[in-house]
PDB file of N, CA and C in Angstrom:
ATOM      1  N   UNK A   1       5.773  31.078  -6.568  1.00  0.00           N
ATOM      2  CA  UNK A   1       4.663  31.906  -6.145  1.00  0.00           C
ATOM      3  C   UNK A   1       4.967  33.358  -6.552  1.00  0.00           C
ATOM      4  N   UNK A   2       4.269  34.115  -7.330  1.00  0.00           N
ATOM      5  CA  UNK A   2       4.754  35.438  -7.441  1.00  0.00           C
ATOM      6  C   UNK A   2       4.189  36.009  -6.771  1.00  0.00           C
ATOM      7  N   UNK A   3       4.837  37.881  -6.659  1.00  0.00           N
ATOM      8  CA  UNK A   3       4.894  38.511  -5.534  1.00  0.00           C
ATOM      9  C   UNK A   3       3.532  38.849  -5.195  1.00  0.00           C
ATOM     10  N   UNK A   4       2.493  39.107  -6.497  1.00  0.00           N
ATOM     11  CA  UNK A   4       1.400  39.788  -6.135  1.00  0.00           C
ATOM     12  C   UNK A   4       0.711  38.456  -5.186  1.00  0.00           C
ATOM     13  N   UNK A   5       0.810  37.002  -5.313  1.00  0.00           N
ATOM     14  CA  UNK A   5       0.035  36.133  -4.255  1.00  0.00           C
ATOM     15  C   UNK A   5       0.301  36.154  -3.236  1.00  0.00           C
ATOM     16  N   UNK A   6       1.791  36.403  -3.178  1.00  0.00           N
ATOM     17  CA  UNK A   6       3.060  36.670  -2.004  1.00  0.00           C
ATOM     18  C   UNK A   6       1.884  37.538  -1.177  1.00  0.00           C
ATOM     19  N   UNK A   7       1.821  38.882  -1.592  1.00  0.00           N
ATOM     20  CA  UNK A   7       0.962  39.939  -1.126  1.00  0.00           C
ATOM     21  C   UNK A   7      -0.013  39.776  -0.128  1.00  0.00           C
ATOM     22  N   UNK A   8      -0.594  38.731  -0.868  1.00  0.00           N
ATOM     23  CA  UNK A   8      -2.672  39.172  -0.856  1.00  0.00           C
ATOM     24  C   UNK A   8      -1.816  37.953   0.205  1.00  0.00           C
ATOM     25  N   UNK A   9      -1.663  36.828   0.038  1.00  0.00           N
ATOM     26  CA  UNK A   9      -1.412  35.860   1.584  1.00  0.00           C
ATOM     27  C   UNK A   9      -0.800  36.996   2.883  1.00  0.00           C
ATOM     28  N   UNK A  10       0.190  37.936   2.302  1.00  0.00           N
ATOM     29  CA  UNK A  10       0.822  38.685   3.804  1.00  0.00           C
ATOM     30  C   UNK A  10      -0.424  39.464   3.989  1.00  0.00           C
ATOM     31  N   UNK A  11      -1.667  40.457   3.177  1.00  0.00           N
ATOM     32  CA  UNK A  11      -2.585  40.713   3.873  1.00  0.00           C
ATOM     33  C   UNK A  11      -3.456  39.683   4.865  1.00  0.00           C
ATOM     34  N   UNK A  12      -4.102  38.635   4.099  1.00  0.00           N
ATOM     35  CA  UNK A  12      -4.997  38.014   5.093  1.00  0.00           C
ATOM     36  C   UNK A  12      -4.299  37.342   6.257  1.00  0.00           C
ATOM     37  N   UNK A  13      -3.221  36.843   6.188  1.00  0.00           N
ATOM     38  CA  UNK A  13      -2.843  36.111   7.335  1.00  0.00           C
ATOM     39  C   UNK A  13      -1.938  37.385   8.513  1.00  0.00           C
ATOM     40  N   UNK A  14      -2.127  38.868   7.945  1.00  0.00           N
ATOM     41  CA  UNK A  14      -1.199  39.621   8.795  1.00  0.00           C
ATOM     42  C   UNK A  14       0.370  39.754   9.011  1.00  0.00           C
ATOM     43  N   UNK A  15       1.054  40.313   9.310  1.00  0.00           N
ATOM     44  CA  UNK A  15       2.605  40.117   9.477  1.00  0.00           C
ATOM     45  C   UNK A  15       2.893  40.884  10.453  1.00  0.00           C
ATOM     46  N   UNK A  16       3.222  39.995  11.545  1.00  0.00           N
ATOM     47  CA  UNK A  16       3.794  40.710  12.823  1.00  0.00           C
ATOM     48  C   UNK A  16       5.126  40.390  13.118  1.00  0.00           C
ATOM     49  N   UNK A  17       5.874  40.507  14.115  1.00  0.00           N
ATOM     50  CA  UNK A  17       7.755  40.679  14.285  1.00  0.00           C
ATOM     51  C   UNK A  17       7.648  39.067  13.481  1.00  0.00           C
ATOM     52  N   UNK A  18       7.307  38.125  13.814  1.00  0.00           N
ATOM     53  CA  UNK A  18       8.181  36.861  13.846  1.00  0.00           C
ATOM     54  C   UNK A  18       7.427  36.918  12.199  1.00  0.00           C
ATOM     55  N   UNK A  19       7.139  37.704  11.312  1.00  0.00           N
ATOM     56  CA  UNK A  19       6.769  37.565   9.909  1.00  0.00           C
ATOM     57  C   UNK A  19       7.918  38.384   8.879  1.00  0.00           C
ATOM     58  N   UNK A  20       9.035  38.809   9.786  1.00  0.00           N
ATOM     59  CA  UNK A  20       9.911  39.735   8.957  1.00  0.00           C
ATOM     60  C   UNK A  20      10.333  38.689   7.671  1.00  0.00           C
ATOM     61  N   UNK A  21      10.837  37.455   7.886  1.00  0.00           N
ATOM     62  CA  UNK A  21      11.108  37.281   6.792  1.00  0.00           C
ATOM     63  C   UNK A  21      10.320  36.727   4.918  1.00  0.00           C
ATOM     64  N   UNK A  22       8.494  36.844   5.852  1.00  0.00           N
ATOM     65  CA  UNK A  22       8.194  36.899   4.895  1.00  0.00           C
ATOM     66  C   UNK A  22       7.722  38.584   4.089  1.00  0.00           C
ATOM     67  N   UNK A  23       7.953  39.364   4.979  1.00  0.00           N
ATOM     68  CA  UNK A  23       8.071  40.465   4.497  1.00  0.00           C
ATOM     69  C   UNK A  23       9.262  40.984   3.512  1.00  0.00           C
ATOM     70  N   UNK A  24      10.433  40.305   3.484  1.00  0.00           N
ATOM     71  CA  UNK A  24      11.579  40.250   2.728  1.00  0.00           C
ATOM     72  C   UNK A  24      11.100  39.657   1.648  1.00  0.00           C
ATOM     73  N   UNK A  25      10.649  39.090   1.634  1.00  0.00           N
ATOM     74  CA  UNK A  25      10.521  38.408   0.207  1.00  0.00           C
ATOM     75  C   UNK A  25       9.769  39.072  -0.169  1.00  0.00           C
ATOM     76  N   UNK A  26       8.654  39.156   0.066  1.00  0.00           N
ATOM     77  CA  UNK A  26       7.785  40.624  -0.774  1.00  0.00           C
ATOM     78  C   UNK A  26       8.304  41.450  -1.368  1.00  0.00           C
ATOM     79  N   UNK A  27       8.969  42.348  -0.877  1.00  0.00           N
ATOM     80  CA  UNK A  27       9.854  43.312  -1.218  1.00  0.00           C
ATOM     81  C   UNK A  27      10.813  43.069  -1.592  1.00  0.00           C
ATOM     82  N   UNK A  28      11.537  42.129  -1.727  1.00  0.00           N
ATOM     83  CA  UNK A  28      12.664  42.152  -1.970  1.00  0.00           C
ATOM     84  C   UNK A  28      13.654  42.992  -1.160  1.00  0.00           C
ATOM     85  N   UNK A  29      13.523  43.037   0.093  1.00  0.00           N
ATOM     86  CA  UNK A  29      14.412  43.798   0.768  1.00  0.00           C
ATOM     87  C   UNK A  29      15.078  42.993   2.391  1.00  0.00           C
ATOM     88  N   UNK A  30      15.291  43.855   3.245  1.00  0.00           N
ATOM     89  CA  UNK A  30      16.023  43.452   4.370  1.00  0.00           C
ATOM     90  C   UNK A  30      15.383  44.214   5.564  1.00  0.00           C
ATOM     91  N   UNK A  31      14.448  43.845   6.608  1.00  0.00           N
ATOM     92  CA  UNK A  31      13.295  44.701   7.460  1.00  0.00           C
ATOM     93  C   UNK A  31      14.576  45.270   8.682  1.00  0.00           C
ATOM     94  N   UNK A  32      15.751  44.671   8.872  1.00  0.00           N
ATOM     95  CA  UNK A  32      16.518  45.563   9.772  1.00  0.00           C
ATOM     96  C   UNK A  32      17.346  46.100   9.209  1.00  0.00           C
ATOM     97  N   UNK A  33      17.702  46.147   8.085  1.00  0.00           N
ATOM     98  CA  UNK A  33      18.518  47.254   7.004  1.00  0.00           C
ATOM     99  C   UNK A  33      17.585  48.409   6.957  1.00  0.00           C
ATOM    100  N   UNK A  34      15.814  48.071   6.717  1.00  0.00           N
ATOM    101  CA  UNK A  34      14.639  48.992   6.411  1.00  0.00           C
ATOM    102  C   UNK A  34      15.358  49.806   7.520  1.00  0.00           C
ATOM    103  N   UNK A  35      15.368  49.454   9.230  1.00  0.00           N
ATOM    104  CA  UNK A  35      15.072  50.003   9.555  1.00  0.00           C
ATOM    105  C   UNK A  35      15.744  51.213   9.620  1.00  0.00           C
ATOM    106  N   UNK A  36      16.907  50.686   9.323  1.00  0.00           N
ATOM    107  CA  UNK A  36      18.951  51.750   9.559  1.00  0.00           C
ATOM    108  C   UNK A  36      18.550  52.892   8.104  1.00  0.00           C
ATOM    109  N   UNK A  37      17.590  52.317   6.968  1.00  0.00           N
ATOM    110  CA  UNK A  37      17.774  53.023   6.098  1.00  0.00           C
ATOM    111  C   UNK A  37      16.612  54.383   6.737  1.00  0.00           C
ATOM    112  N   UNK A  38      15.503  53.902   7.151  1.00  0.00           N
ATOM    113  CA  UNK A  38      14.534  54.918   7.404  1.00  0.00           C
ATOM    114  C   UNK A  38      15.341  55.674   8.412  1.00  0.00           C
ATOM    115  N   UNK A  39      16.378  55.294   9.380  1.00  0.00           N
ATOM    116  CA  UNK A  39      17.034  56.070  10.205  1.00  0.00           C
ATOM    117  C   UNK A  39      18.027  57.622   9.336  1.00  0.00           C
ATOM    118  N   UNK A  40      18.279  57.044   8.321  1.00  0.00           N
ATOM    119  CA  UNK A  40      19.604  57.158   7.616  1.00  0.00           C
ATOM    120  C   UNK A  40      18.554  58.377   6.326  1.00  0.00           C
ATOM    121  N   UNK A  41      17.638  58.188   5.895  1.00  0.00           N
ATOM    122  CA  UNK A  41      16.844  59.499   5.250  1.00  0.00           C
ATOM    123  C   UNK A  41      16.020  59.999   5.836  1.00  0.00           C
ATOM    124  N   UNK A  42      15.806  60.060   7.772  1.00  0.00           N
ATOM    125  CA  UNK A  42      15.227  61.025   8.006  1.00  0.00           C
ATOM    126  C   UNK A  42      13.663  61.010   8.159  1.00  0.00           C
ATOM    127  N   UNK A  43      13.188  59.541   7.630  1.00  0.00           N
ATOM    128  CA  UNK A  43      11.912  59.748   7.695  1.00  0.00           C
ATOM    129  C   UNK A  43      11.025  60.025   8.706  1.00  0.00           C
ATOM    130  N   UNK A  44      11.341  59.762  10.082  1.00  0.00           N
ATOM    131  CA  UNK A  44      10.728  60.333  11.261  1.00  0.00           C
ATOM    132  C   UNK A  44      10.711  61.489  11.422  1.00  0.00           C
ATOM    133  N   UNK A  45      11.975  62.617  10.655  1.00  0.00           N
ATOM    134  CA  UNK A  45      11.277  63.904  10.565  1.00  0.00           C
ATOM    135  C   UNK A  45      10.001  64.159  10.371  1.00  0.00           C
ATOM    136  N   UNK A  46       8.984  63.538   9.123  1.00  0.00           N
ATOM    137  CA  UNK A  46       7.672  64.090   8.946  1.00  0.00           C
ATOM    138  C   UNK A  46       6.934  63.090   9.313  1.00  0.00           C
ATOM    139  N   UNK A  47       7.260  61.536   9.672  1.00  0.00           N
ATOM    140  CA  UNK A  47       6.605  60.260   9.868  1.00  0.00           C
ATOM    141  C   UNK A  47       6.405  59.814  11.197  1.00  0.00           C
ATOM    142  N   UNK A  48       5.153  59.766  12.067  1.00  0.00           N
ATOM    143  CA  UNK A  48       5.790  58.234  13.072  1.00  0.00           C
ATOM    144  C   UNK A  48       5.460  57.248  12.358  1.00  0.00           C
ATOM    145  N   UNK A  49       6.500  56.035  13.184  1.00  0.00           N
ATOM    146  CA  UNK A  49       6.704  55.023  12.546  1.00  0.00           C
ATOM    147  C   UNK A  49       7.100  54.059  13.210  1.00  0.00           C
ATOM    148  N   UNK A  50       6.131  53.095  13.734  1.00  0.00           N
ATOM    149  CA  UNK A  50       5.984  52.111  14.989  1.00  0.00           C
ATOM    150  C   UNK A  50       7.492  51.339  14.695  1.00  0.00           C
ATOM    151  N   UNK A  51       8.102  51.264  16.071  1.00  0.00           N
ATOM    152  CA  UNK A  51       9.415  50.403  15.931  1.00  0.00           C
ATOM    153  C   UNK A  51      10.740  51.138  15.907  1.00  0.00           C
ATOM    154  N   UNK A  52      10.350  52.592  15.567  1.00  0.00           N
ATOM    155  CA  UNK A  52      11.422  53.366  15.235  1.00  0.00           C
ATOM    156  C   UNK A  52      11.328  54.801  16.312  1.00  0.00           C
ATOM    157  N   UNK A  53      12.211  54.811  17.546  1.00  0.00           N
ATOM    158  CA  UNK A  53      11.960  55.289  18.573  1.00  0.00           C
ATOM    159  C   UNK A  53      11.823  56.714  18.025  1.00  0.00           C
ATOM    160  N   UNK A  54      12.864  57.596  17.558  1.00  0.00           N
ATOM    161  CA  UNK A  54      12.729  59.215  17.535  1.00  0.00           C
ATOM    162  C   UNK A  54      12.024  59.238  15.932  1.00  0.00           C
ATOM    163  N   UNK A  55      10.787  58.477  15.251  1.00  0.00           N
ATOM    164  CA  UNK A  55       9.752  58.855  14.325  1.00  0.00           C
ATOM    165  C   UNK A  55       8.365  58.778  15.088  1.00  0.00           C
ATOM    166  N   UNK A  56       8.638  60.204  15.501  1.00  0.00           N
ATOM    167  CA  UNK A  56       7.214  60.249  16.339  1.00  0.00           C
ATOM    168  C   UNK A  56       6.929  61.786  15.768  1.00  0.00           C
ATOM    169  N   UNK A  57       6.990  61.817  14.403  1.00  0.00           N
ATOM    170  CA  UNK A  57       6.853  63.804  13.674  1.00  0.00           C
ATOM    171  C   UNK A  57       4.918  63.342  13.258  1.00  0.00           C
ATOM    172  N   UNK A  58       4.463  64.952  13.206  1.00  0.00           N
ATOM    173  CA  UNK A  58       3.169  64.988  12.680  1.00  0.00           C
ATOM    174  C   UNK A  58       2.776  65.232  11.742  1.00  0.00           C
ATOM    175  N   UNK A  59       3.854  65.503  10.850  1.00  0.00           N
ATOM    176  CA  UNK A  59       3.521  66.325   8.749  1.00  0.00           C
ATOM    177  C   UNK A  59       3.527  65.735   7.624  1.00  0.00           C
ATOM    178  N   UNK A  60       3.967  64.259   7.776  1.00  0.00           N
ATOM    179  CA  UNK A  60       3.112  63.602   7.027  1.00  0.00           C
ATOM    180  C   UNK A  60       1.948  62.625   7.932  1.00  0.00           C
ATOM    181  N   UNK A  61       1.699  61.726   7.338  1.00  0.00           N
ATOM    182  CA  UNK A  61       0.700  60.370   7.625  1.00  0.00           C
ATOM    183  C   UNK A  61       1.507  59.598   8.732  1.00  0.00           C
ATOM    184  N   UNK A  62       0.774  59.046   9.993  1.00  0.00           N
ATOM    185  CA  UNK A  62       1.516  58.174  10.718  1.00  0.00           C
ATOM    186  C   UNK A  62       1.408  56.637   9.752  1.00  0.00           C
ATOM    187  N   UNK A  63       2.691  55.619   9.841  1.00  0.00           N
ATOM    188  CA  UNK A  63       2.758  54.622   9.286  1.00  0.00           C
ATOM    189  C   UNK A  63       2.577  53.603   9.838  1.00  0.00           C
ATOM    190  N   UNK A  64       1.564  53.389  10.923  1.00  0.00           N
ATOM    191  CA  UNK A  64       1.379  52.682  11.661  1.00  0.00           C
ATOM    192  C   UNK A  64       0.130  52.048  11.179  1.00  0.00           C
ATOM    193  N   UNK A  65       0.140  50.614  10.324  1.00  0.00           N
ATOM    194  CA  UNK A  65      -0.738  49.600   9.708  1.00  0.00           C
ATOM    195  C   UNK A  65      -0.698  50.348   8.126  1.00  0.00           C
ATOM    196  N   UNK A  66       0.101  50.907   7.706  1.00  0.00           N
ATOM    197  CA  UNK A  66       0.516  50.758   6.461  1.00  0.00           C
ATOM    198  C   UNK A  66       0.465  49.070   5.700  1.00  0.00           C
ATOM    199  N   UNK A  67       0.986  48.275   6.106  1.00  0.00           N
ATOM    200  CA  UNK A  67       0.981  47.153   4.848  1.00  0.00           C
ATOM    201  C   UNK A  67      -0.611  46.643   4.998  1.00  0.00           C
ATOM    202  N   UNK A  68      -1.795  47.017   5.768  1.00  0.00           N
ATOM    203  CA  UNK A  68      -3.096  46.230   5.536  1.00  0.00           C
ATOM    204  C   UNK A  68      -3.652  47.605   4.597  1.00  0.00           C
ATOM    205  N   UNK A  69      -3.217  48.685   4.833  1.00  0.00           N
ATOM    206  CA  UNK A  69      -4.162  49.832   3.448  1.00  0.00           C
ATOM    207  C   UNK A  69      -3.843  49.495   1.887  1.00  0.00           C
ATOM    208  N   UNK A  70      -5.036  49.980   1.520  1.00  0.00           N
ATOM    209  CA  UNK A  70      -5.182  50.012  -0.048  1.00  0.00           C
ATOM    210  C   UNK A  70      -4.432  50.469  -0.367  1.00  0.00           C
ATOM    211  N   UNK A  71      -4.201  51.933  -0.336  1.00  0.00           N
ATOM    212  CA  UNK A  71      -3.178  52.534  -1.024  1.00  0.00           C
ATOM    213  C   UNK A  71      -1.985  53.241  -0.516  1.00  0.00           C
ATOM    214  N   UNK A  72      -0.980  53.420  -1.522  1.00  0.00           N
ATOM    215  CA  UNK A  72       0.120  53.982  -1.178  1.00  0.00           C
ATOM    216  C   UNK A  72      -0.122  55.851  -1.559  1.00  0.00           C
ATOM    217  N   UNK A  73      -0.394  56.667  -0.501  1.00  0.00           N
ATOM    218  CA  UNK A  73      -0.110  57.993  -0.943  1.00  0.00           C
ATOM    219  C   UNK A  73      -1.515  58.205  -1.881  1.00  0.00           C
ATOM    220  N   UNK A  74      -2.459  57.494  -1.760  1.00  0.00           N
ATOM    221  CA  UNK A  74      -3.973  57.631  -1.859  1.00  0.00           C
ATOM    222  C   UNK A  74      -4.009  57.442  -3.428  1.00  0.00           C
ATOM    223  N   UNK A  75      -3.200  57.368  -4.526  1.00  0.00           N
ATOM    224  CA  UNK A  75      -2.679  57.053  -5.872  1.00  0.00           C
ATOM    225  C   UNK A  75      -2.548  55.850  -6.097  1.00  0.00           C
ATOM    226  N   UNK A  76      -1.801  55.217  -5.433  1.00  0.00           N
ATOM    227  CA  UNK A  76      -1.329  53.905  -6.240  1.00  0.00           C
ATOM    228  C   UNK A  76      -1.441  52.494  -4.917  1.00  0.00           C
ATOM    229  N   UNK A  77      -2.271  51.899  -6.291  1.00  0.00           N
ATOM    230  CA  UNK A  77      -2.183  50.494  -5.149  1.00  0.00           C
ATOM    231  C   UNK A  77      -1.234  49.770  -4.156  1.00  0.00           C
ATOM    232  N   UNK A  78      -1.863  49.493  -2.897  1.00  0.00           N
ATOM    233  CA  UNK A  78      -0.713  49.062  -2.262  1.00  0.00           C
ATOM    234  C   UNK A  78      -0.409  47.859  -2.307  1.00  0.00           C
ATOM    235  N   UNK A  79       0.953  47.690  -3.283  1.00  0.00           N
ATOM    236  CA  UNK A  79       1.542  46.682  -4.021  1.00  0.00           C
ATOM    237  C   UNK A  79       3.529  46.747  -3.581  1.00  0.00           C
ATOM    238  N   UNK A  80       4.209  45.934  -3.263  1.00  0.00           N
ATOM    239  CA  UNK A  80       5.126  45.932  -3.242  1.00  0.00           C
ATOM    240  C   UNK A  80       6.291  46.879  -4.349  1.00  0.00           C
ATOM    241  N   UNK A  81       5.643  46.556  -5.455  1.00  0.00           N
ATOM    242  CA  UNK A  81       6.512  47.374  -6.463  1.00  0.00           C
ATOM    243  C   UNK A  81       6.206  49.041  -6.101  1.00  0.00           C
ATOM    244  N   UNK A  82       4.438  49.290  -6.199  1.00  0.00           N
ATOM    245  CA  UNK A  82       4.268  50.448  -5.727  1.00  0.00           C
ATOM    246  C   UNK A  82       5.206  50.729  -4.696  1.00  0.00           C
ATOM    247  N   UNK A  83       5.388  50.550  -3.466  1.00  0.00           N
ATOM    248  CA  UNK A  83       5.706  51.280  -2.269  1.00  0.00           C
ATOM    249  C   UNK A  83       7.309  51.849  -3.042  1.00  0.00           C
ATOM    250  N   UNK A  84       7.749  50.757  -2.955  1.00  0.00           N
ATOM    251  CA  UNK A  84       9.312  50.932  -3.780  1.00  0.00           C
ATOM    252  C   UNK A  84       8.958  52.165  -4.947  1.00  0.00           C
ATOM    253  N   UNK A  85       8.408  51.982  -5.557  1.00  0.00           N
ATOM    254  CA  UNK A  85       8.246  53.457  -6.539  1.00  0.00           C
ATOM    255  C   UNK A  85       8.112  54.964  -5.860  1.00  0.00           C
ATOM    256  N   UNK A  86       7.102  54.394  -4.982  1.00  0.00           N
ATOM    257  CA  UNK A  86       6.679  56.157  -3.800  1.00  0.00           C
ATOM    258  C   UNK A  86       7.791  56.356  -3.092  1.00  0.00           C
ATOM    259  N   UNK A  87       8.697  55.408  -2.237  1.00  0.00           N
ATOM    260  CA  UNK A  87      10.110  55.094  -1.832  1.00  0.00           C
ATOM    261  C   UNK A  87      10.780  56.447  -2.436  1.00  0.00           C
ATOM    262  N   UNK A  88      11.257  55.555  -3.610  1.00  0.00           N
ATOM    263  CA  UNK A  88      12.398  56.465  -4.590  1.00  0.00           C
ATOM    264  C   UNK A  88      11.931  58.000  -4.971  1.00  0.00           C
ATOM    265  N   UNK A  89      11.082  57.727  -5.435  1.00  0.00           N
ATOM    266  CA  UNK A  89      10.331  59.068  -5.927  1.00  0.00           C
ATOM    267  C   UNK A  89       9.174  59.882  -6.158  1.00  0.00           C
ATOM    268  N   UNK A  90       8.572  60.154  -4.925  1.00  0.00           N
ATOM    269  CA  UNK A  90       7.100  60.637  -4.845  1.00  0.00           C
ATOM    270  C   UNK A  90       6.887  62.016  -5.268  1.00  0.00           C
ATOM    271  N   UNK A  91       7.518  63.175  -5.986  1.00  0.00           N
ATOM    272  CA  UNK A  91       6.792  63.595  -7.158  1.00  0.00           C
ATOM    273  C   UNK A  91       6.850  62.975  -8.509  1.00  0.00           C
ATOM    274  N   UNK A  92       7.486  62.172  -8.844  1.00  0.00           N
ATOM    275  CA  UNK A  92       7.139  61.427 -10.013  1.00  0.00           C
ATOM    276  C   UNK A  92       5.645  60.996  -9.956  1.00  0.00           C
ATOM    277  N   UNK A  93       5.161  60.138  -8.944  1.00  0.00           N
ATOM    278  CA  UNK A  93       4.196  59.427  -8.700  1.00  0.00           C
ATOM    279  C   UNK A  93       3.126  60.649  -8.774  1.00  0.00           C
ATOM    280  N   UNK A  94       3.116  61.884  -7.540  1.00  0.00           N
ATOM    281  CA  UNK A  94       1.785  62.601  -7.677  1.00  0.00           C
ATOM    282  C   UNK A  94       3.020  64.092  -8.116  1.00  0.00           C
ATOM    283  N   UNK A  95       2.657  64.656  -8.231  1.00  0.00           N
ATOM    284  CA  UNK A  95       3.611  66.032  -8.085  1.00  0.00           C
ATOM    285  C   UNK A  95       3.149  67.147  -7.246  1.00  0.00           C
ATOM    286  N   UNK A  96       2.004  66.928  -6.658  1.00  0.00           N
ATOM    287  CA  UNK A  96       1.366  67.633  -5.910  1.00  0.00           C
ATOM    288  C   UNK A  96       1.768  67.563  -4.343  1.00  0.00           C
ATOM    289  N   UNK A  97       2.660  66.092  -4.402  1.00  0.00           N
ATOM    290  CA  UNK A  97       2.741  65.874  -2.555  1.00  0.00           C
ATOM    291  C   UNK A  97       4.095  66.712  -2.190  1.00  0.00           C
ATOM    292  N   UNK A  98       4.058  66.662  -0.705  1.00  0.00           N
ATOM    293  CA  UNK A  98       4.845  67.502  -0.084  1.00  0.00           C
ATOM    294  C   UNK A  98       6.077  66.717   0.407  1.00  0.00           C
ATOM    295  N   UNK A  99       5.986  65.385  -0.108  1.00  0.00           N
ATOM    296  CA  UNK A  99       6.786  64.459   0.010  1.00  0.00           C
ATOM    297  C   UNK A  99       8.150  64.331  -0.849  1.00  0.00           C
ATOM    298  N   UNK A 100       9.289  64.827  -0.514  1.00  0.00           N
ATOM    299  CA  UNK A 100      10.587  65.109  -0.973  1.00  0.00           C
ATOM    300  C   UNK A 100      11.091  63.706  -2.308  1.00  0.00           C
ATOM    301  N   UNK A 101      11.852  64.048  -3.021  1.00  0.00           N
ATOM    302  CA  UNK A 101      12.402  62.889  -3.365  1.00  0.00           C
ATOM    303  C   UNK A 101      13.981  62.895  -2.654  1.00  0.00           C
ATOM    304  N   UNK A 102      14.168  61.786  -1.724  1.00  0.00           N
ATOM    305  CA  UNK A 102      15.450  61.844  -1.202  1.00  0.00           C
ATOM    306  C   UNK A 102      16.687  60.762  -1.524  1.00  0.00           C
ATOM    307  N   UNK A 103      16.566  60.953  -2.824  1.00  0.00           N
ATOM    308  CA  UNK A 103      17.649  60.028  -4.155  1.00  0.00           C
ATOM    309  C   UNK A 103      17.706  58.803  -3.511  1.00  0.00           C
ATOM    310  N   UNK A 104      16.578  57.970  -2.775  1.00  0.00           N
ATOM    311  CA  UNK A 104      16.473  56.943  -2.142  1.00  0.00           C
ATOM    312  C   UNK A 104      17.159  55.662  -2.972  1.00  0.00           C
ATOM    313  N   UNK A 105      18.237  55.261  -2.692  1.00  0.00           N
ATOM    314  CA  UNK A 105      18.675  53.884  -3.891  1.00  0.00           C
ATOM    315  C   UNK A 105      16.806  52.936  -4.218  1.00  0.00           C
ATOM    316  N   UNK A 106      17.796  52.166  -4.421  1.00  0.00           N
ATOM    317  CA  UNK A 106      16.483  51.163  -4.961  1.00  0.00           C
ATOM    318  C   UNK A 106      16.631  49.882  -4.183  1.00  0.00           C
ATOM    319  N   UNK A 107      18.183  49.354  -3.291  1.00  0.00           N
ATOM    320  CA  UNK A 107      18.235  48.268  -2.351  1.00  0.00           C
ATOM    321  C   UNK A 107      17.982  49.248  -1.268  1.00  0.00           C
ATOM    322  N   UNK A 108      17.822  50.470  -0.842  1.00  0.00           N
ATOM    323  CA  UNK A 108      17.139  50.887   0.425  1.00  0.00           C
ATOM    324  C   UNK A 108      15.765  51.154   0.594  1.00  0.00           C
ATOM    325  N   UNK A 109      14.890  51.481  -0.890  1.00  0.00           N
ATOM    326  CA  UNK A 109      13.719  51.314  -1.062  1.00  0.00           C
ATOM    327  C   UNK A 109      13.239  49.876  -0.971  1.00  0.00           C
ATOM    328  N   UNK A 110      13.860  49.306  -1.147  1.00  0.00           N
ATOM    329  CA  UNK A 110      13.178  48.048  -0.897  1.00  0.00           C
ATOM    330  C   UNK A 110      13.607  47.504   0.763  1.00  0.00           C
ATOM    331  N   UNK A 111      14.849  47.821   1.036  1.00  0.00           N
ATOM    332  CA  UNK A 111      14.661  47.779   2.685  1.00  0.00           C
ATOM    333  C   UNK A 111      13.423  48.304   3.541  1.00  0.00           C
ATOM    334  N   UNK A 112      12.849  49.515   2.995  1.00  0.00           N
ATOM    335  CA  UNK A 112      12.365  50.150   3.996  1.00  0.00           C
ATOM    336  C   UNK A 112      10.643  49.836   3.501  1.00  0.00           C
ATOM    337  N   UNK A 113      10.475  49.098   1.873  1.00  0.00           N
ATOM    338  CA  UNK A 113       9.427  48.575   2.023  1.00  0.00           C
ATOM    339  C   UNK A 113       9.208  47.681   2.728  1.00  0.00           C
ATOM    340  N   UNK A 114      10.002  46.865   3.183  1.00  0.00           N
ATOM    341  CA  UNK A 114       9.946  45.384   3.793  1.00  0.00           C
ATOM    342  C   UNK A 114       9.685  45.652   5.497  1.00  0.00           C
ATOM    343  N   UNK A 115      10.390  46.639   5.843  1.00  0.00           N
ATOM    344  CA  UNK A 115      10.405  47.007   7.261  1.00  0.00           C
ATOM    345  C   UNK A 115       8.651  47.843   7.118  1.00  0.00           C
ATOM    346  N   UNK A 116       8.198  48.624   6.234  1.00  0.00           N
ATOM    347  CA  UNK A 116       6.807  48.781   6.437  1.00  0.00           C
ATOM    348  C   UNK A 116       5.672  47.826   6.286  1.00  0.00           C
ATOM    349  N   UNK A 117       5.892  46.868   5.528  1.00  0.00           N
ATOM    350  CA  UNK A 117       5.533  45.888   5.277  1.00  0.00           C
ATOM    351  C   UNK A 117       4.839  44.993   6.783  1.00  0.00           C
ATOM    352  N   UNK A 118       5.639  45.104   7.621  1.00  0.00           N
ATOM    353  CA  UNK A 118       5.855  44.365   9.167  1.00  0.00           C
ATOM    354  C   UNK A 118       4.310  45.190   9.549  1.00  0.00           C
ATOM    355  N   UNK A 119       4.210  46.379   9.260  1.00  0.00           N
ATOM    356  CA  UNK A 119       3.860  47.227  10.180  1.00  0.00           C
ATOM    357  C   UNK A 119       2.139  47.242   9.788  1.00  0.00           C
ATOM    358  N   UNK A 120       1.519  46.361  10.369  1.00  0.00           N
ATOM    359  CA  UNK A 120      -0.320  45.878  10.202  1.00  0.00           C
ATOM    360  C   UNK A 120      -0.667  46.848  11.277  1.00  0.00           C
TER     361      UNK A 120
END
């Protein structure tokens, strides 16, 4: 099954706690590694972010039902590979956002897609 069917099934059928591990496979990542990594760059500084007690900041977007939106960062489809791209490096993607690049690896970008992934 490839990832993009992977996808469109985790939209219609939803993904809640007991769906983490099909959220791993999407992404290719690990949703309680996601979560140590989003701990570990800070993203609750500008993010809340359901699940993650001290990401309750107001300067970016709250991430709460991130994996049912269209898009990632209003640019790019919301697609597994996308998120992982905005992940690593979101002025590459727009150069206009206020969104840091924080030399995010690429097995923690995909952790922390998988842990957003959860989040309908």
């Amino acid at each position: 099954m490839t990832r993009a069917l992977v996808f469109l099934l985790l939209l219609v059928a939803g993904c809640g706690g007991g769906d983490k591990q099909m959220a791993n496979n999407l992404a290719g990542g690990n949703t309680d590694r996601g979560k140590q990594a989003i701990r570990k760059y800070g993203c609750g500084s500008c993010h809340s972010i359901p699940g993650i007690r001290e990401a309750r900041a107001q300067v970016g977007p709250p991430l709460a039902g991130i994996a049912g939106r269209s898009y990632v960062a209003g640019v790019l489809t919301n697609s597994p590979e996308h998120m992982v791209q905005w992940i690593q490096n979101p002025p590459a993607v727009d150069a206009k956002t206020a969104m840091p690049n924080l030399a995010v690896t690429d097995r923690d970008a995909r952790d922390i897609a998988s842990y957003l992934y959860t989040l309908r």
